[in-house]
PDB file of N, CA and C in Angstrom:
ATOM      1  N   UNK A   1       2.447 -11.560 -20.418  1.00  0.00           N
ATOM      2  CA  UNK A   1       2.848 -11.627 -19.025  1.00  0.00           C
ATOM      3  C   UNK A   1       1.611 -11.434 -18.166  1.00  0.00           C
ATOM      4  N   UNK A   2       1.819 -12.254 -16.636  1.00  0.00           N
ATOM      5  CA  UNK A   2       0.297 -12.114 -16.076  1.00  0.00           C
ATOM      6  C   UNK A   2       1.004 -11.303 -14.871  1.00  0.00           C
ATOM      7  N   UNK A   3      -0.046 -10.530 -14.383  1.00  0.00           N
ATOM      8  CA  UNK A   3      -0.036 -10.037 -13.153  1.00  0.00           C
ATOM      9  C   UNK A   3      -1.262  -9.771 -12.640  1.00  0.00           C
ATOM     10  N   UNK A   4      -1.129  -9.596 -11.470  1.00  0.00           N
ATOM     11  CA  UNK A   4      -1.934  -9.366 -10.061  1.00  0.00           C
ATOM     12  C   UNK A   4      -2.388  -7.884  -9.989  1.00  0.00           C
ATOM     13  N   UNK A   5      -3.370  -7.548 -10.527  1.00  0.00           N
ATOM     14  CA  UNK A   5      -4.022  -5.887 -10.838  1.00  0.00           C
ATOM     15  C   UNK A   5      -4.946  -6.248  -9.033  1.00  0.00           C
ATOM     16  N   UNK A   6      -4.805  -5.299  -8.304  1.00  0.00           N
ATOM     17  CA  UNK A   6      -4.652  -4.830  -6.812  1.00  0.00           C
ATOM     18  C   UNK A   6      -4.795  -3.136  -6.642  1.00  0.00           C
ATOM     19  N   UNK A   7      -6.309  -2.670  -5.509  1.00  0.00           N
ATOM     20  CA  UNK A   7      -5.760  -1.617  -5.309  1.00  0.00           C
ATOM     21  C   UNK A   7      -5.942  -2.001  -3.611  1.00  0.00           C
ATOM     22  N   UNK A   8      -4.833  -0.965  -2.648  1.00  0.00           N
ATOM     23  CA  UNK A   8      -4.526  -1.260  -1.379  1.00  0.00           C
ATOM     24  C   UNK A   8      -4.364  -0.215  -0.749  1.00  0.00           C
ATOM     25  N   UNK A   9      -5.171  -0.288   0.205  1.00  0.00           N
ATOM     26  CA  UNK A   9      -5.009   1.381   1.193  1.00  0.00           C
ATOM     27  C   UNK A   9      -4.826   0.522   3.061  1.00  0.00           C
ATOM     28  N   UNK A  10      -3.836   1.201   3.295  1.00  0.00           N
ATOM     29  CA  UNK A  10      -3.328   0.720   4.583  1.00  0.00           C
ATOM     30  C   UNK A  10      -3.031  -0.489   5.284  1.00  0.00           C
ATOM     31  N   UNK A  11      -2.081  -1.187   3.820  1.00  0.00           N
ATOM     32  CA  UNK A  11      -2.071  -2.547   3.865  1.00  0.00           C
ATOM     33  C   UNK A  11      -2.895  -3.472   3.962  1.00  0.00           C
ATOM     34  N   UNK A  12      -4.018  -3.351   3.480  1.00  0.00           N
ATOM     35  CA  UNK A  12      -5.370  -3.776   2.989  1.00  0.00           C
ATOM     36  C   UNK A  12      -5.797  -3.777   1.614  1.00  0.00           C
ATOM     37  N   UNK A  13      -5.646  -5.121   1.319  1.00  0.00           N
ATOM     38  CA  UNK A  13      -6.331  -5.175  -0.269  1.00  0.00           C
ATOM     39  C   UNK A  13      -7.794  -5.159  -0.562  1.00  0.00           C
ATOM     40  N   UNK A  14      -8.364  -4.024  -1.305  1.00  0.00           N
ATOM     41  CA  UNK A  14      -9.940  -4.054  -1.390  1.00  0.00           C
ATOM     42  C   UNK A  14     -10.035  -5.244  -2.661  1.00  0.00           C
ATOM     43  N   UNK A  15      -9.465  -4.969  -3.538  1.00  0.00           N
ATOM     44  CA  UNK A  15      -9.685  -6.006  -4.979  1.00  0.00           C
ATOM     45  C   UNK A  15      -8.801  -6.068  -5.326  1.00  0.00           C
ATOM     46  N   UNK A  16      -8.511  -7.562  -6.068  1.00  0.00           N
ATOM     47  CA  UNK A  16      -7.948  -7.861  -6.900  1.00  0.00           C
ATOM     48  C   UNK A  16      -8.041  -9.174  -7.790  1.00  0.00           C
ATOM     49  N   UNK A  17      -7.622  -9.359  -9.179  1.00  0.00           N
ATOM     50  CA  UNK A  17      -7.585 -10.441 -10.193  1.00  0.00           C
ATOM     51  C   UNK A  17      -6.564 -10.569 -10.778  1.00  0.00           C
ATOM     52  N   UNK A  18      -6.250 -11.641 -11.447  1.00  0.00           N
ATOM     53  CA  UNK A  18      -5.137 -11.637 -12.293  1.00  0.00           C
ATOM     54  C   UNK A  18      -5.771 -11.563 -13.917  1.00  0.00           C
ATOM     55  N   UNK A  19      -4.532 -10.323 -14.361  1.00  0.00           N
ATOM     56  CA  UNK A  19      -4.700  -9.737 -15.643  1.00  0.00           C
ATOM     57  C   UNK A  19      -3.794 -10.359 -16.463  1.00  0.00           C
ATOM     58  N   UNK A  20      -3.950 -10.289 -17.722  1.00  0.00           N
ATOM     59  CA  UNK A  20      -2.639 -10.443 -18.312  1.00  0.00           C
ATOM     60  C   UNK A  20      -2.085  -9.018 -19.548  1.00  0.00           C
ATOM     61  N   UNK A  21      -0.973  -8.631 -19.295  1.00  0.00           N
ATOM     62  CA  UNK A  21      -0.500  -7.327 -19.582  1.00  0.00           C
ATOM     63  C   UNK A  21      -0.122  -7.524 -21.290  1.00  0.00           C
ATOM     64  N   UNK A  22      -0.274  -6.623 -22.107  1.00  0.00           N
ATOM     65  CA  UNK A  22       0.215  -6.714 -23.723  1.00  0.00           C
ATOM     66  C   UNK A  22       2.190  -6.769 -23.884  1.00  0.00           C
ATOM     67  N   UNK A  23       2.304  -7.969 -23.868  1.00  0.00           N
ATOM     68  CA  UNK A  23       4.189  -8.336 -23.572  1.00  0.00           C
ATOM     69  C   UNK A  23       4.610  -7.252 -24.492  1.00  0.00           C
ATOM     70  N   UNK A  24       3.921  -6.461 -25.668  1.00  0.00           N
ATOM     71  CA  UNK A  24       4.688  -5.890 -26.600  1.00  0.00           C
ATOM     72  C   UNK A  24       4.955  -4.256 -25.980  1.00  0.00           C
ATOM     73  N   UNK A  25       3.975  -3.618 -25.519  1.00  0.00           N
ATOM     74  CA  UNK A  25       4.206  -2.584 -25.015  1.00  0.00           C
ATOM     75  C   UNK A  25       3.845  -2.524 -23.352  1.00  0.00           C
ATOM     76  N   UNK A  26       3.589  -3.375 -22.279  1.00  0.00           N
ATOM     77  CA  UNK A  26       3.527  -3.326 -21.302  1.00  0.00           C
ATOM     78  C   UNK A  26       3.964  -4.419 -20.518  1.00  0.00           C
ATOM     79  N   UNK A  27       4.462  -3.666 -18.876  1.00  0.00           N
ATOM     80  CA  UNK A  27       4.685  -4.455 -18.275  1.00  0.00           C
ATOM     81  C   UNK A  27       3.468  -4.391 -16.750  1.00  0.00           C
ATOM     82  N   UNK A  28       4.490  -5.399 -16.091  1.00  0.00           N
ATOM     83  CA  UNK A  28       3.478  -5.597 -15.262  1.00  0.00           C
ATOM     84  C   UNK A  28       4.329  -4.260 -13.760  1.00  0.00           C
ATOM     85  N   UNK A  29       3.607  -4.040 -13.265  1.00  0.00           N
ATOM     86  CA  UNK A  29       3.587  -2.767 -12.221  1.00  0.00           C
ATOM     87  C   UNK A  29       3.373  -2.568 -11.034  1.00  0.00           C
ATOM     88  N   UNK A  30       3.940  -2.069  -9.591  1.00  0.00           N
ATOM     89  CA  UNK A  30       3.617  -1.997  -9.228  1.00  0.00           C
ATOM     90  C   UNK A  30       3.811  -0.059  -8.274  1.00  0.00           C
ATOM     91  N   UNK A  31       2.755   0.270  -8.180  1.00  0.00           N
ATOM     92  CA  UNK A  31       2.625   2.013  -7.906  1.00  0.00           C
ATOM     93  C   UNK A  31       2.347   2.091  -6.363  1.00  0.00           C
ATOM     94  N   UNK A  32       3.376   3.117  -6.111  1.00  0.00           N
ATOM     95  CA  UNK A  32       2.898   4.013  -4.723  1.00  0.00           C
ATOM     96  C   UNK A  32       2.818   5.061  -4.555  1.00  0.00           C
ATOM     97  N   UNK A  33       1.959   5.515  -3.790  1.00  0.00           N
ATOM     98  CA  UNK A  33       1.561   6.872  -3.772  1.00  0.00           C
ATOM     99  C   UNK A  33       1.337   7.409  -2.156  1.00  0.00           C
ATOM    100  N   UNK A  34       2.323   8.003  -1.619  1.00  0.00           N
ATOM    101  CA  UNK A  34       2.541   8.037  -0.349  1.00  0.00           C
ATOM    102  C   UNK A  34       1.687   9.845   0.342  1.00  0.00           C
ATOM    103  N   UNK A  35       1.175   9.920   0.968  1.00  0.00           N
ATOM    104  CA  UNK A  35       1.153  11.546   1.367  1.00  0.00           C
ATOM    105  C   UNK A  35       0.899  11.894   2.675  1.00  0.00           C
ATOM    106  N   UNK A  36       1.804  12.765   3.008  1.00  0.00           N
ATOM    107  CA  UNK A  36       2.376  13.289   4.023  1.00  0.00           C
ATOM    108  C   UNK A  36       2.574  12.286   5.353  1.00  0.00           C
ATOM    109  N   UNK A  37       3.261  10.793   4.655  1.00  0.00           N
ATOM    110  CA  UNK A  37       3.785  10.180   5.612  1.00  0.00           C
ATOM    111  C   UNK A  37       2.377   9.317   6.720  1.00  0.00           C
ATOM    112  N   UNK A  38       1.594   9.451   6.040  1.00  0.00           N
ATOM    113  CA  UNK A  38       0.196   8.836   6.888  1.00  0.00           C
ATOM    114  C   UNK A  38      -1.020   8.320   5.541  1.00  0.00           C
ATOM    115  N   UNK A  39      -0.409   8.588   4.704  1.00  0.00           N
ATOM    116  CA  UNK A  39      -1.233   7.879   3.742  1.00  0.00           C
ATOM    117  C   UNK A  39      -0.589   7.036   2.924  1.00  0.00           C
ATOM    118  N   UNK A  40      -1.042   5.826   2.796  1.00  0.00           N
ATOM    119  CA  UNK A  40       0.027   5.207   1.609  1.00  0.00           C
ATOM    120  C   UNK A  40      -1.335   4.041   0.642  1.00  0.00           C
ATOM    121  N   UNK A  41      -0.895   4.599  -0.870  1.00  0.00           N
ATOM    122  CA  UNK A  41      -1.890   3.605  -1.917  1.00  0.00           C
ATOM    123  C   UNK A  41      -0.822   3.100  -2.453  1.00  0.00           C
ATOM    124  N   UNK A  42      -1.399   1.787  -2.800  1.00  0.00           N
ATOM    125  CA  UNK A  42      -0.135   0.881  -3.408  1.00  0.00           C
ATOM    126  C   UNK A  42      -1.143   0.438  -4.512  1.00  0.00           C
ATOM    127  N   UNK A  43      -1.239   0.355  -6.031  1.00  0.00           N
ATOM    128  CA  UNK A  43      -1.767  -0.230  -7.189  1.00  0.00           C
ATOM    129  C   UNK A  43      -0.810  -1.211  -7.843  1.00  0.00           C
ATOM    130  N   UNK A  44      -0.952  -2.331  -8.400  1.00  0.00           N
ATOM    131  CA  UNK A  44      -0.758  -3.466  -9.237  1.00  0.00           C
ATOM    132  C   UNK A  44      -1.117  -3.302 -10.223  1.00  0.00           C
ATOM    133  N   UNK A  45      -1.093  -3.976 -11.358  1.00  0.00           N
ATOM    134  CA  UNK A  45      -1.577  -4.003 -12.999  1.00  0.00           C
ATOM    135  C   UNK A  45      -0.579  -3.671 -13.849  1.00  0.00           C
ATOM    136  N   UNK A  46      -1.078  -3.340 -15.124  1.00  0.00           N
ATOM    137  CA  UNK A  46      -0.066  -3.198 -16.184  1.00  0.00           C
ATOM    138  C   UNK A  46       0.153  -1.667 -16.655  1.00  0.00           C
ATOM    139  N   UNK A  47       0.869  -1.411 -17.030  1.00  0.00           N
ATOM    140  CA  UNK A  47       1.267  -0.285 -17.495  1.00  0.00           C
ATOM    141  C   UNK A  47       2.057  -0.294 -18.709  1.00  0.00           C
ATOM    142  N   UNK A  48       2.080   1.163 -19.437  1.00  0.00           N
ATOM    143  CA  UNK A  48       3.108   1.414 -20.442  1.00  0.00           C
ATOM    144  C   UNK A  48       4.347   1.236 -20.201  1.00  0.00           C
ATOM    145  N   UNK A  49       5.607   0.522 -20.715  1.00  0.00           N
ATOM    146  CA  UNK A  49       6.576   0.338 -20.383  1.00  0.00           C
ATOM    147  C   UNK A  49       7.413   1.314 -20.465  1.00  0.00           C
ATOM    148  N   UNK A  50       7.216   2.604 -21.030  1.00  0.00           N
ATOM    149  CA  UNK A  50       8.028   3.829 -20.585  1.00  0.00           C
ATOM    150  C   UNK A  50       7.461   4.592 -19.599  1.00  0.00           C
ATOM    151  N   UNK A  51       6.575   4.023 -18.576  1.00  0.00           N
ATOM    152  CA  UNK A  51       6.780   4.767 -17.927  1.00  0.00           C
ATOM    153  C   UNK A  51       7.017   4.054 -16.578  1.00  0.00           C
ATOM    154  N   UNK A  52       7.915   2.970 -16.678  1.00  0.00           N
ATOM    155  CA  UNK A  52       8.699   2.455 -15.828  1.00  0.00           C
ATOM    156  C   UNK A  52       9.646   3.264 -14.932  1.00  0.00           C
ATOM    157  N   UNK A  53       9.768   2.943 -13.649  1.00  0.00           N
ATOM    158  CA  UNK A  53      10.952   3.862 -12.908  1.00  0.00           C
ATOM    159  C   UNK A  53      10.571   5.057 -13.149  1.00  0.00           C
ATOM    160  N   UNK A  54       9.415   5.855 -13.098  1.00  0.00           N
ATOM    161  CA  UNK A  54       8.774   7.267 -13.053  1.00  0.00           C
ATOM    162  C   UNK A  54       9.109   7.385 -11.911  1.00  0.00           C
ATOM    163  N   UNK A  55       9.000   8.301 -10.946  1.00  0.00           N
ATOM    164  CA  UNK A  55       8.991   8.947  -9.540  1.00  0.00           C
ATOM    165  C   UNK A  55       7.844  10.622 -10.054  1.00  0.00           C
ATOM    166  N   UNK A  56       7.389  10.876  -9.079  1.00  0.00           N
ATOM    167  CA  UNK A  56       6.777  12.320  -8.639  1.00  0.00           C
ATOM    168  C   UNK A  56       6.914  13.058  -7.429  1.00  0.00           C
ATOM    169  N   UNK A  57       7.159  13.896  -6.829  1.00  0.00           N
ATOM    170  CA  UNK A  57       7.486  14.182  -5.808  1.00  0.00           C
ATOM    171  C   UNK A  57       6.452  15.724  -5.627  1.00  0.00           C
ATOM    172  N   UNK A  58       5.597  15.764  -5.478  1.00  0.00           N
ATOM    173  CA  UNK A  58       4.897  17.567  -5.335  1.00  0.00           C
ATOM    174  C   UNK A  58       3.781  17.872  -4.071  1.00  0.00           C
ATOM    175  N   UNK A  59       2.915  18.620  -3.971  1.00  0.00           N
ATOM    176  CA  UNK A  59       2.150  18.852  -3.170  1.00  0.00           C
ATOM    177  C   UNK A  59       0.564  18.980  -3.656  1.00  0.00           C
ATOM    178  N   UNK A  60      -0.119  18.667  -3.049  1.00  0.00           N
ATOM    179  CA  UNK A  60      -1.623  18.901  -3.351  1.00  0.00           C
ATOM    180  C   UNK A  60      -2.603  19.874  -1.731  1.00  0.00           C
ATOM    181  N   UNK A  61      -2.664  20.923  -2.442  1.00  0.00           N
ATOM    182  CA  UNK A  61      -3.454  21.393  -1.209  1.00  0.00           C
ATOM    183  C   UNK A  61      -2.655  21.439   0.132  1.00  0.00           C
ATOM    184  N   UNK A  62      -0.900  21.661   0.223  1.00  0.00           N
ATOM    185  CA  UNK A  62      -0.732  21.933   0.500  1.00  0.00           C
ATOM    186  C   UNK A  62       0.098  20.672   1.917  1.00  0.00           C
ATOM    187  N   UNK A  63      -0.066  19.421   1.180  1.00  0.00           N
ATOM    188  CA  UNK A  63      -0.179  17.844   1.405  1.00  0.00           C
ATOM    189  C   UNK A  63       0.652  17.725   0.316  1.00  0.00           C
ATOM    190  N   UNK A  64       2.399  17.398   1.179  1.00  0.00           N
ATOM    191  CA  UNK A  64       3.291  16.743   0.827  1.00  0.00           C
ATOM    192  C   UNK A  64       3.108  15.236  -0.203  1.00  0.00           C
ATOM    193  N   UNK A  65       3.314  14.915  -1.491  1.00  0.00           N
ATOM    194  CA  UNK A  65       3.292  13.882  -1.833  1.00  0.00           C
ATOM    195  C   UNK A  65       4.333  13.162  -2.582  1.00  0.00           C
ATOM    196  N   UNK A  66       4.673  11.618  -2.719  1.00  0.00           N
ATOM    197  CA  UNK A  66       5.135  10.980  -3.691  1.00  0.00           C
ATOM    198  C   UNK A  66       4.847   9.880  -3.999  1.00  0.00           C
ATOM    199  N   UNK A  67       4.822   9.574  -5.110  1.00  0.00           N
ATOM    200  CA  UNK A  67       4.425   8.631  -6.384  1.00  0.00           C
ATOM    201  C   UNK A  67       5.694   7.645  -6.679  1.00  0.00           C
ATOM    202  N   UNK A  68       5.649   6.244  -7.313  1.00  0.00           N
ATOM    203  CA  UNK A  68       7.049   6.111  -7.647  1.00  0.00           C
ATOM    204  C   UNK A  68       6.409   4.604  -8.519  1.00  0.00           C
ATOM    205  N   UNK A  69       7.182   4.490  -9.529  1.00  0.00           N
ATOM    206  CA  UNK A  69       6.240   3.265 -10.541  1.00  0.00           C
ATOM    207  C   UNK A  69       7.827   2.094 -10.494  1.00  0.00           C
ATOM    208  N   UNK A  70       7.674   0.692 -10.624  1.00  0.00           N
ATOM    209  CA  UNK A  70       8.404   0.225 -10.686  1.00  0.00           C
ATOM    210  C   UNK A  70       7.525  -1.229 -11.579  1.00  0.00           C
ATOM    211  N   UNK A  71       8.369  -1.190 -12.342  1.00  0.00           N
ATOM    212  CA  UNK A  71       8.367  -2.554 -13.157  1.00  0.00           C
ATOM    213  C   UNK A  71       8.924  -3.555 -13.060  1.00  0.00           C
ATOM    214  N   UNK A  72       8.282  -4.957 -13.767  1.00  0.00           N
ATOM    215  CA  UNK A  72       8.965  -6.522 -13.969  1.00  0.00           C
ATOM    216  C   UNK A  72       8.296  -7.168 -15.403  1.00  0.00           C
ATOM    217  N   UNK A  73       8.508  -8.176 -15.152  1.00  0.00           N
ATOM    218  CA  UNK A  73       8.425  -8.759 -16.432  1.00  0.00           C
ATOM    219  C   UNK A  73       8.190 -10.133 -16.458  1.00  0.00           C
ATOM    220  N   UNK A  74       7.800 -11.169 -15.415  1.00  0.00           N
ATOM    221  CA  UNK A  74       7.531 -12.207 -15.381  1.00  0.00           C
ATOM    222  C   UNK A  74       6.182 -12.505 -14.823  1.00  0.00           C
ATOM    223  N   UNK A  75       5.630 -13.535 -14.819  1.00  0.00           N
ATOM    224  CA  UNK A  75       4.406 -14.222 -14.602  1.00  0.00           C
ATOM    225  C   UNK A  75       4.126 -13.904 -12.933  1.00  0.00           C
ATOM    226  N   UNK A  76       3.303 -13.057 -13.238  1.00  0.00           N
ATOM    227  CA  UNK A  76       2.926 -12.667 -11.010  1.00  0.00           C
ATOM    228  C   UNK A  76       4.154 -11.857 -10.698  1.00  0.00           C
ATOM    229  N   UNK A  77       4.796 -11.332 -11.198  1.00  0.00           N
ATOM    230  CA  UNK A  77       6.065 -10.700 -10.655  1.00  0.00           C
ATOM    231  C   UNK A  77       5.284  -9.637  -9.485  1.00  0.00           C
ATOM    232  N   UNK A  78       4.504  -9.154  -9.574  1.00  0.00           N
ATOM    233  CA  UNK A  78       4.126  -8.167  -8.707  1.00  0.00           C
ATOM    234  C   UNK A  78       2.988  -8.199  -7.749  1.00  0.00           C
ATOM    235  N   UNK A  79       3.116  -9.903  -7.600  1.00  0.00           N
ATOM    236  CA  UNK A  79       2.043 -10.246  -6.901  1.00  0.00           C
ATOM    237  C   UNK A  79       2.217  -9.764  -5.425  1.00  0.00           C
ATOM    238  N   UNK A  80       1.355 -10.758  -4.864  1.00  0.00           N
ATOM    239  CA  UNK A  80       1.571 -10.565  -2.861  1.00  0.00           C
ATOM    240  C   UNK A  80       3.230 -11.104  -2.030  1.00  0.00           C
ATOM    241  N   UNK A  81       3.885  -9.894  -1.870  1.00  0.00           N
ATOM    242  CA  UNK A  81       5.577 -10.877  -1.164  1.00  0.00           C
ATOM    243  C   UNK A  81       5.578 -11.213   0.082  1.00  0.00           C
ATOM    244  N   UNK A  82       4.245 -11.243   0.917  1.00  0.00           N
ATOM    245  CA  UNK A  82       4.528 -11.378   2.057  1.00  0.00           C
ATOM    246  C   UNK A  82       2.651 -10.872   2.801  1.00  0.00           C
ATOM    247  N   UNK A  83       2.751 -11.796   4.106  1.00  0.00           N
ATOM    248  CA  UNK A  83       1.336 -11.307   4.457  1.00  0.00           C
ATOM    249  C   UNK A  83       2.195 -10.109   5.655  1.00  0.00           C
ATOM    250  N   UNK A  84       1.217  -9.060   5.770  1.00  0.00           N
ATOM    251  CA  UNK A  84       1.879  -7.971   6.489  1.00  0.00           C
ATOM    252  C   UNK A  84       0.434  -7.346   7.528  1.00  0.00           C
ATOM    253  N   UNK A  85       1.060  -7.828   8.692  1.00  0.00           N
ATOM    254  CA  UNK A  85       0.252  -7.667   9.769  1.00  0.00           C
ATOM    255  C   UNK A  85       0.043  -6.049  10.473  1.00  0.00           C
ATOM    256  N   UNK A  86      -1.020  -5.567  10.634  1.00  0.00           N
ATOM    257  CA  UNK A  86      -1.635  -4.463  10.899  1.00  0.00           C
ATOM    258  C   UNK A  86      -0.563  -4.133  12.024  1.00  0.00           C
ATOM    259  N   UNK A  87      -0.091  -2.623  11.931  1.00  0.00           N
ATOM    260  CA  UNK A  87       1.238  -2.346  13.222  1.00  0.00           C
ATOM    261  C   UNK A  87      -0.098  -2.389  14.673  1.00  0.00           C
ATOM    262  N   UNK A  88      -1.169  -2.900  15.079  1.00  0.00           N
ATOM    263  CA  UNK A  88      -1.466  -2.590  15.659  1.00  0.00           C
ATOM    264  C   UNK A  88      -0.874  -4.201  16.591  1.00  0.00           C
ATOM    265  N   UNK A  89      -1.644  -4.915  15.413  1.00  0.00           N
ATOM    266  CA  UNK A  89      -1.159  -6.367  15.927  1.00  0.00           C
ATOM    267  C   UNK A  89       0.624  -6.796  16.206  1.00  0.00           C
ATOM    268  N   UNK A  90       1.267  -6.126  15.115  1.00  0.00           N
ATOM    269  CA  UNK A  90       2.676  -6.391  15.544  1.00  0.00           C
ATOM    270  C   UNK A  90       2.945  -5.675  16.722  1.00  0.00           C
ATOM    271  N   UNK A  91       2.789  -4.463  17.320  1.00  0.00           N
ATOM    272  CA  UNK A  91       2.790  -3.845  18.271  1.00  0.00           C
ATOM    273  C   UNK A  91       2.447  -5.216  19.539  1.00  0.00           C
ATOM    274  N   UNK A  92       0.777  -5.487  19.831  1.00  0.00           N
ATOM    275  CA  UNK A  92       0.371  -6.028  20.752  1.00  0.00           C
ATOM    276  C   UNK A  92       2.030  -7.664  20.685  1.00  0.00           C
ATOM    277  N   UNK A  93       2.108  -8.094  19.717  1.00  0.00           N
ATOM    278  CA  UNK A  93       2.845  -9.491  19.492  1.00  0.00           C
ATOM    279  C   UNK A  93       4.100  -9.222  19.970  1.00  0.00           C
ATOM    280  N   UNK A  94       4.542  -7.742  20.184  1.00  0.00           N
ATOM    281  CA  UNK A  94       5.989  -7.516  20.477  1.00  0.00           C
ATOM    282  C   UNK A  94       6.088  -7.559  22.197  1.00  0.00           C
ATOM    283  N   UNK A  95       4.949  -6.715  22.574  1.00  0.00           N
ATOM    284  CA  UNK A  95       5.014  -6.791  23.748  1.00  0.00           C
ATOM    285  C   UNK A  95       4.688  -7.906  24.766  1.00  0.00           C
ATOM    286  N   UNK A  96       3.644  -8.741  23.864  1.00  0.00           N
ATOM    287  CA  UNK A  96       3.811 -10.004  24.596  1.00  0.00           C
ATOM    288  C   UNK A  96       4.799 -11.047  24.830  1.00  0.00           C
ATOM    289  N   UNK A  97       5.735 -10.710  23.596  1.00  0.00           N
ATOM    290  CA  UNK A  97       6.738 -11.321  23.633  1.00  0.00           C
ATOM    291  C   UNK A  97       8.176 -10.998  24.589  1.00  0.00           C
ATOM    292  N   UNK A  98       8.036  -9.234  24.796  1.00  0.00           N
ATOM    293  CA  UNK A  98       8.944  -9.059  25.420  1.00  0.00           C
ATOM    294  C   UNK A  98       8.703  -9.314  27.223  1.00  0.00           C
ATOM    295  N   UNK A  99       7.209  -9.365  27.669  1.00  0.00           N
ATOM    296  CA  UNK A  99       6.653  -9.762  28.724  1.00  0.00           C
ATOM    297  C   UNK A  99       6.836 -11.566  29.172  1.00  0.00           C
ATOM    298  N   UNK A 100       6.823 -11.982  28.134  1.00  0.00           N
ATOM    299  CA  UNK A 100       7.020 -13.364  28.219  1.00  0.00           C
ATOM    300  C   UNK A 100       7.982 -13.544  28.677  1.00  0.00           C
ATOM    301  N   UNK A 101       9.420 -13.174  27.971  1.00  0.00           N
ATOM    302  CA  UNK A 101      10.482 -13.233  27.931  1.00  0.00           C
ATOM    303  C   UNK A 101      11.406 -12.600  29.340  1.00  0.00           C
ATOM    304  N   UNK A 102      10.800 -11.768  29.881  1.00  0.00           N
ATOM    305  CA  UNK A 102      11.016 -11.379  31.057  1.00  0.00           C
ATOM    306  C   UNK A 102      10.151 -12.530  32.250  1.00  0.00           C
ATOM    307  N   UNK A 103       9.806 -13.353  31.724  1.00  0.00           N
ATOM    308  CA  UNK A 103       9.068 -14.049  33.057  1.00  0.00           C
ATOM    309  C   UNK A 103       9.904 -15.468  33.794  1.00  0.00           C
ATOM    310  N   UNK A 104       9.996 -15.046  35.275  1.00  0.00           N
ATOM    311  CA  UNK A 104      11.158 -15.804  35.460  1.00  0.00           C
ATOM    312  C   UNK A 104      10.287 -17.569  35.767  1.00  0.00           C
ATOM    313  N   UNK A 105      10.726 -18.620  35.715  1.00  0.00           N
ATOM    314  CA  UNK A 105       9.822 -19.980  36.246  1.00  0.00           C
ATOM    315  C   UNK A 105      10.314 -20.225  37.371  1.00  0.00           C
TER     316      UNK A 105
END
């Protein structure tokens, strides 16, 4: 099975390639790792297939965290689902839109 090995910090991909995962004991993956609601890492690649559907939930230093692993099993399954625009830009796109939309001709 192939997948899309990716690491991503604030909806920003620094790297990535396509791997191909061992079909006998791994699948393909994708990991998040969230903390205290202002940090979020998202990883791609392959993993051991038991440790599919893991979750973690604990603290570091005192910094709320959680973890959560989810698996698939087909060719790119865990690739890119969507391009996802910086909230700074959806922000500016909303308001132009709602300014627009208020404009009488």
């Amino acid at each position: 099975t192939y997948t899309y090995a990716l690491i991503g910090v604030l909806g920003n991909c620094f790297f990535g390639n396509d791997v191909s995962c061992s079909s006998l004991t791994e699948s393909c993956y994708t990991g998040q790792f969230n903390a205290s609601q202002s940090l979020t890492l998202i990883s791609k690649g392959c993993i051991d297939s038991d440790l599919c559907g893991s979750a973690l939930t604990g603290s570091i230093l005192g910094v709320a965290f959680t973890s959560s692993i989810t698996c698939c099993n087909t060719d790119l399954c865990n690739g890119a689902s969507s391009v996802q625009l910086p909230l700074t830009v959806a922000l500016c796109a909303a308001i132009l839109s709602s300014l627009w939309g208020s404009l009488e001709f």
